[in-house]
C-alpha atoms as a PDB file:
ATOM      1  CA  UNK A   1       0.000   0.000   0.000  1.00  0.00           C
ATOM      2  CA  UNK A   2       3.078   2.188   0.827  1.00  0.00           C
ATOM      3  CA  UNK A   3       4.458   1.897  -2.610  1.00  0.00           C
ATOM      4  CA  UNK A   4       1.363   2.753  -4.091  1.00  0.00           C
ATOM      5  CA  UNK A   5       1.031   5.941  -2.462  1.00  0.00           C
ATOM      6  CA  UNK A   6       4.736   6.848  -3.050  1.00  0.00           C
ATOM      7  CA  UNK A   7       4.084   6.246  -6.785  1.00  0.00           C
ATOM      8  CA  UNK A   8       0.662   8.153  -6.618  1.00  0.00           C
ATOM      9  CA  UNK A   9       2.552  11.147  -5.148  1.00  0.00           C
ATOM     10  CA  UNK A  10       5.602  11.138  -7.965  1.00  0.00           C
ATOM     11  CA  UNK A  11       2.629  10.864 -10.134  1.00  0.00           C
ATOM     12  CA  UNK A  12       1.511  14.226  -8.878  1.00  0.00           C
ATOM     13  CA  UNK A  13       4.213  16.137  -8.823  1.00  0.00           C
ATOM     14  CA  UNK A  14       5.106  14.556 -12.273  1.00  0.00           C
ATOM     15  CA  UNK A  15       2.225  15.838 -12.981  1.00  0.00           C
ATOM     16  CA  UNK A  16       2.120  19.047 -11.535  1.00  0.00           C
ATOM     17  CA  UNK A  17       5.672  19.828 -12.921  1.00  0.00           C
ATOM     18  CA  UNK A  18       4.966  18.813 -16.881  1.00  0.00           C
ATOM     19  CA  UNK A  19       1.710  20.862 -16.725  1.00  0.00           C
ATOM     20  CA  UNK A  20       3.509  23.927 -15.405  1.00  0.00           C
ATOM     21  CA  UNK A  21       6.233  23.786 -17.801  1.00  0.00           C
ATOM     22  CA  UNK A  22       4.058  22.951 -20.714  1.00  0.00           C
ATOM     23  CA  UNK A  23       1.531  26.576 -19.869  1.00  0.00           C
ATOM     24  CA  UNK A  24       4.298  28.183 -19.289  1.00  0.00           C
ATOM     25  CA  UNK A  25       6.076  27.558 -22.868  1.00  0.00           C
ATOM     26  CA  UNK A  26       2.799  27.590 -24.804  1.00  0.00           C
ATOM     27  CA  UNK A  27       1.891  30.988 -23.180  1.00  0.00           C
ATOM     28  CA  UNK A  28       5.522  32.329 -24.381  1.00  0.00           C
ATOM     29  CA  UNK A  29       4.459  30.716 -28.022  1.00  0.00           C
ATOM     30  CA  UNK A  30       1.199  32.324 -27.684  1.00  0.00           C
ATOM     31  CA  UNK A  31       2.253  35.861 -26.736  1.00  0.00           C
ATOM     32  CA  UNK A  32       5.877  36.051 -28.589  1.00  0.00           C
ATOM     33  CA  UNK A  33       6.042  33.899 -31.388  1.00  0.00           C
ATOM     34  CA  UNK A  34       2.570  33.639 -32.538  1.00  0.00           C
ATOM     35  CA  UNK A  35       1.757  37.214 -31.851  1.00  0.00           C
ATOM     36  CA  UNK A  36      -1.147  36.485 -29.401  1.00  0.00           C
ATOM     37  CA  UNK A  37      -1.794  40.030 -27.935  1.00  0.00           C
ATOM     38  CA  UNK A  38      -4.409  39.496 -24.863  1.00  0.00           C
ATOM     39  CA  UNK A  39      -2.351  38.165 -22.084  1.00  0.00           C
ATOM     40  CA  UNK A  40      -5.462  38.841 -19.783  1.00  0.00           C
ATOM     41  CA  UNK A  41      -7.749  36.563 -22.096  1.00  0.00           C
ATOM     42  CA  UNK A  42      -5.151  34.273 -21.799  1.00  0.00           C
ATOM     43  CA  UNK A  43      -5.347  34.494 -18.194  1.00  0.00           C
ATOM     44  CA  UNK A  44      -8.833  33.632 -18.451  1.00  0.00           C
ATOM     45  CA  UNK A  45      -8.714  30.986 -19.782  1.00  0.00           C
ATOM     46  CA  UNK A  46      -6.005  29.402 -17.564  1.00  0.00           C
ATOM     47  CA  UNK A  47      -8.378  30.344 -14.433  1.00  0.00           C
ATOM     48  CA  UNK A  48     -11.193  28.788 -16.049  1.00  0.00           C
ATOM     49  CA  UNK A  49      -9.407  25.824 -16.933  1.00  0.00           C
ATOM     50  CA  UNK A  50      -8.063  25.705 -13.142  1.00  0.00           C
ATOM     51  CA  UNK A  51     -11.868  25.943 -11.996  1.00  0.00           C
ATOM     52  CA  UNK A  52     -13.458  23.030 -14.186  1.00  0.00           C
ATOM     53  CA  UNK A  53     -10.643  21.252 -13.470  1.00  0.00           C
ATOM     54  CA  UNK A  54     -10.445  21.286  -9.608  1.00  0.00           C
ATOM     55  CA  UNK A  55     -14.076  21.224  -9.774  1.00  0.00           C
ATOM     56  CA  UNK A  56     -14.150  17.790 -11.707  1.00  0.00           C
ATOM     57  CA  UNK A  57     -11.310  16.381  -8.959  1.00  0.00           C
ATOM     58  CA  UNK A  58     -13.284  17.359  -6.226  1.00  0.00           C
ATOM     59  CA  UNK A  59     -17.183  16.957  -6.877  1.00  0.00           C
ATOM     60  CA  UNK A  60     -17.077  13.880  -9.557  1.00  0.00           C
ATOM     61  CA  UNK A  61     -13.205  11.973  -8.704  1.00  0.00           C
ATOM     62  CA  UNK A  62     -14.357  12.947  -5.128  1.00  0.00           C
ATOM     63  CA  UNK A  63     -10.226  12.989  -4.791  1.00  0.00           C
ATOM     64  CA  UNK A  64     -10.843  15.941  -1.956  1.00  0.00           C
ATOM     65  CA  UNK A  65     -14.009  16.458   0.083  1.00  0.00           C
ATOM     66  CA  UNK A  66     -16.212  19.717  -0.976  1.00  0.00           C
ATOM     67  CA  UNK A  67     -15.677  22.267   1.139  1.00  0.00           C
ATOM     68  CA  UNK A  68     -18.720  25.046   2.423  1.00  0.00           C
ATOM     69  CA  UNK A  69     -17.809  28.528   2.946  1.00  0.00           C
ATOM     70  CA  UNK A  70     -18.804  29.207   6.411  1.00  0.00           C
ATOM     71  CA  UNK A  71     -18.873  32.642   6.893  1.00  0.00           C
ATOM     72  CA  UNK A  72     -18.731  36.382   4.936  1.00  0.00           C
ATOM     73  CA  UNK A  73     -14.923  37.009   6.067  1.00  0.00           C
ATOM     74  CA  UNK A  74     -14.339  33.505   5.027  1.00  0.00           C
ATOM     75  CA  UNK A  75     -15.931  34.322   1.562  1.00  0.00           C
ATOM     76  CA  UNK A  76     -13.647  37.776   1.666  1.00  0.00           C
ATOM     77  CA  UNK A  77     -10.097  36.333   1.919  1.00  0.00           C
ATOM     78  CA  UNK A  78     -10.589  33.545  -0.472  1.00  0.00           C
ATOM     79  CA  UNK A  79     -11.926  36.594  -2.535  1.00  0.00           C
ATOM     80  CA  UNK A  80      -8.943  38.632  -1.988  1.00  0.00           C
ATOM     81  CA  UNK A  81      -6.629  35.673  -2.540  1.00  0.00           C
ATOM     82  CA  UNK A  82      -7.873  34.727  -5.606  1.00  0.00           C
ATOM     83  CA  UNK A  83      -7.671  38.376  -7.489  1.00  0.00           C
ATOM     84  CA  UNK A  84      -3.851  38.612  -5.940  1.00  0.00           C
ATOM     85  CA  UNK A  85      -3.467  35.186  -7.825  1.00  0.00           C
ATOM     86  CA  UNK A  86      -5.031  36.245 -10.705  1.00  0.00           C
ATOM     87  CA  UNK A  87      -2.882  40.078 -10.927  1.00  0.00           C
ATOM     88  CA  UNK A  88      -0.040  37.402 -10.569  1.00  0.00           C
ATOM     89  CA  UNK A  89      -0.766  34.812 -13.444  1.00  0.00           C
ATOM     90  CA  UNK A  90      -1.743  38.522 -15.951  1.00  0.00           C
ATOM     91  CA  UNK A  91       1.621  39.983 -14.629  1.00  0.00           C
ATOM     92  CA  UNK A  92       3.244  37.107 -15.285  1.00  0.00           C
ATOM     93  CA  UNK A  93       1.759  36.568 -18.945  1.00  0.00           C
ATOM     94  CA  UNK A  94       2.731  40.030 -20.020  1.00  0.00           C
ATOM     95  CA  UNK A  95       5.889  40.156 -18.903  1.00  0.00           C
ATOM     96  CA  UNK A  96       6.101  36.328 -21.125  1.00  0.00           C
ATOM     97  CA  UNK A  97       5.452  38.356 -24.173  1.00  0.00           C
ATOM     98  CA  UNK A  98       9.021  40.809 -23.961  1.00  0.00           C
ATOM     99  CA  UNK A  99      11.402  38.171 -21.742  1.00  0.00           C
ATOM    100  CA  UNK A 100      12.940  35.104 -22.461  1.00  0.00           C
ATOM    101  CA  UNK A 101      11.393  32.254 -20.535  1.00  0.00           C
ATOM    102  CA  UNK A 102      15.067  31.676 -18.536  1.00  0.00           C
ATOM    103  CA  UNK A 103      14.987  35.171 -17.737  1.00  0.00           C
ATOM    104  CA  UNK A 104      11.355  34.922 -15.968  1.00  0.00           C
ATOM    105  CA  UNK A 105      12.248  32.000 -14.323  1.00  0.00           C
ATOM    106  CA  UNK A 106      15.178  33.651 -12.640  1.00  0.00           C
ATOM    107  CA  UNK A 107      13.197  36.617 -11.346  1.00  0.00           C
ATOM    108  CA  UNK A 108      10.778  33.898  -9.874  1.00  0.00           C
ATOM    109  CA  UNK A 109      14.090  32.434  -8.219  1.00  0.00           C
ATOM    110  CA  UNK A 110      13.986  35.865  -6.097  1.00  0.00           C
ATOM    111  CA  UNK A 111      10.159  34.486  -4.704  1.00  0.00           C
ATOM    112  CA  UNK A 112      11.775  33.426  -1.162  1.00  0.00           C
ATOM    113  CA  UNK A 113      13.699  36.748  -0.866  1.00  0.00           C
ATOM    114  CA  UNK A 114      10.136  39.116  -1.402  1.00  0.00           C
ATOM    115  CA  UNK A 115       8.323  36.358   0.997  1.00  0.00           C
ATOM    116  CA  UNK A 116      10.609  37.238   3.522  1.00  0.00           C
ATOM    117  CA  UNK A 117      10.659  41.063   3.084  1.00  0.00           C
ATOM    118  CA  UNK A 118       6.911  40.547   3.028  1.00  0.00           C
ATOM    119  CA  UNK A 119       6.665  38.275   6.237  1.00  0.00           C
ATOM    120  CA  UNK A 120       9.255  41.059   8.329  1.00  0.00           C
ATOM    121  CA  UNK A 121       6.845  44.171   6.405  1.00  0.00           C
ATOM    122  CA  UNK A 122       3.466  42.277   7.583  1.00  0.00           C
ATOM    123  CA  UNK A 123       4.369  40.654  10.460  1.00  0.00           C
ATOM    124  CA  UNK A 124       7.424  42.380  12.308  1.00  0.00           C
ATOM    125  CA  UNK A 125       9.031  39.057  13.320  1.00  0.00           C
ATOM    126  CA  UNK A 126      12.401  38.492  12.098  1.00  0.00           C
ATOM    127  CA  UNK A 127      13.641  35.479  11.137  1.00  0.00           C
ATOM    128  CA  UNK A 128      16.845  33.113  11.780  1.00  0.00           C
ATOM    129  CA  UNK A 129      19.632  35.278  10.574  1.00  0.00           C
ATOM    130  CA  UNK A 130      20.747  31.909   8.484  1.00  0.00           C
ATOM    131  CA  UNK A 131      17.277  32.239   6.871  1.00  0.00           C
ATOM    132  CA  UNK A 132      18.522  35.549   5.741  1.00  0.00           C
ATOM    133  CA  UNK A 133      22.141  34.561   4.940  1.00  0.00           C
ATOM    134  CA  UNK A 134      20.681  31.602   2.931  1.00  0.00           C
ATOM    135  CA  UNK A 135      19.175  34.288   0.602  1.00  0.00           C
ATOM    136  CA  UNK A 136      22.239  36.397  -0.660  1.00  0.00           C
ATOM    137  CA  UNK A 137      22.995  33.814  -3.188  1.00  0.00           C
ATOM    138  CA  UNK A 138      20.311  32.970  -4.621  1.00  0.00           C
ATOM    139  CA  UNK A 139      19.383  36.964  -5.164  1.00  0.00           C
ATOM    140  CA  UNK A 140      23.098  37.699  -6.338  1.00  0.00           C
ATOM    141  CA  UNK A 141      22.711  34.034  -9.024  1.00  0.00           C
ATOM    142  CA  UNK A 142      19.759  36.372  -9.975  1.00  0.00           C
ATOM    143  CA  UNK A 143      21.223  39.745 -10.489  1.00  0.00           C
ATOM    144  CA  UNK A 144      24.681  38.214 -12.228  1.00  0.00           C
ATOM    145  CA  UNK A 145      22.371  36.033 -14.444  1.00  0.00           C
ATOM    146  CA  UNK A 146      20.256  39.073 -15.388  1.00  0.00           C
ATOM    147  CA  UNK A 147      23.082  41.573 -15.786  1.00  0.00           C
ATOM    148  CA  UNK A 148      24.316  40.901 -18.810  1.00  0.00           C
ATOM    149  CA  UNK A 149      20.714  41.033 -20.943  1.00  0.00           C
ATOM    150  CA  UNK A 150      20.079  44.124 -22.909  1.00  0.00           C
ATOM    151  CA  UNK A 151      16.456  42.997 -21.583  1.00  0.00           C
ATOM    152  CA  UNK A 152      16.845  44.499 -18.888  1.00  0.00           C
ATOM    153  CA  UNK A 153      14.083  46.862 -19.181  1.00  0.00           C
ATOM    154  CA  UNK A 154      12.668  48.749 -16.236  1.00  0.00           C
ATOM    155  CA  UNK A 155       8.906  48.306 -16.862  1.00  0.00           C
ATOM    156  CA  UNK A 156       9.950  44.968 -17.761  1.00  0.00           C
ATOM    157  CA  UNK A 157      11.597  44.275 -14.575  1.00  0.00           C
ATOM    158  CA  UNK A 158       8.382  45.455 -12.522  1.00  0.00           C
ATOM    159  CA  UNK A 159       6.023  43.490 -14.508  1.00  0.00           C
ATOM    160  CA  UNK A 160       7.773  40.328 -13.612  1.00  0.00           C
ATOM    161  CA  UNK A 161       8.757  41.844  -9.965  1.00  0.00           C
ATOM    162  CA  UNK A 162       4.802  42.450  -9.164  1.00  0.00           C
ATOM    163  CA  UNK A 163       3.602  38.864 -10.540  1.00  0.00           C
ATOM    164  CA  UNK A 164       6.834  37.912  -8.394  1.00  0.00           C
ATOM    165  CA  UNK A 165       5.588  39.928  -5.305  1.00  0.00           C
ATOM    166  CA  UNK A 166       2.043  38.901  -5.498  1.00  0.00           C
ATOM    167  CA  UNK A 167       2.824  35.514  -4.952  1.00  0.00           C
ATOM    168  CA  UNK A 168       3.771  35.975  -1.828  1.00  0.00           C
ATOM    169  CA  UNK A 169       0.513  36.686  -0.765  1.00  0.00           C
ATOM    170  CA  UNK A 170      -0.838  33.333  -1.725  1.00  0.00           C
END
């Protein structure tokens, strides 16, 4: 039974990997290469994909059990957390169209540094100073990889920075 779960789990992530890579690429077909030029219909799309999908998992595989929303506040911050995800995925679609797929990818390498400015900004707890320390690397890998790309466009840079910074509110 143990092996069957292990191999359900790889299965997942398998899973959860190819279909991340494979939106990811067609959206930079869609919006560079074939000239696609409405990243927020795109967007669309992938949320109402996300929806009829979970909702076929949950109500007819029965993989999860439904879930009620209990109460207005409840109903508020799955709002709010759903239009911070969705600002993400448009951010992140438009900045697809004028940067190299690498080059997003490395700006989303920078996701742990903005969740911990975020946690200290929100919060006021500090962390482990190794938690820190652990983080100089992989934001230097970041600005020596993007350094040398006559990409590096300001509005650019924020578009990818704000679908960067918005996940950290998820």
């Amino acid at each position: 039974m143990k092996t069957n779960s292990r191999f359900f789990t790889i299965g997942l992530v398998a899973s959860w990997y190819s279909s991340n890579i494979g939106v990811l690429l067609l959206n930079k077909y869609l919006l560079s290469n074939y000239g696609f030029k409405y990243p927020i219909f795109l967007t669309m799309c992938h949320m109402t994909a996300c929806s009829l999908l979970s909702y076929i998992a949950i109500a007819w595989m029965k993989m999860v059990p439904m879930q009620t929303i209990r109460s207005r506040v409840q109903f508020l911050k799955i709002s709010a957390l759903s239009l911070v995800f969705c600002v993400s995925v448009v951010f992140g679609n438009i900045s697809l169209r004028y940067l190299p797929v690498s080059f997003n990818q490395a700006i989303g390498a920078t996701t742990p540094f903005f969740t911990a400015v975020f946690a200290y900004l929100m919060t006021l707890k500090r962390e482990a100073w190794l938690t820190y320390l652990t983080l100089v690397p992989v934001v230097t890998g970041v600005i020596i990889a993007s350094g040398g790309k006559e990409i590096f466009i300001a509005l650019l840079m924020l578009s990818s920075g704000i679908r960067t910074s918005t996940e950290k509110f998820l």
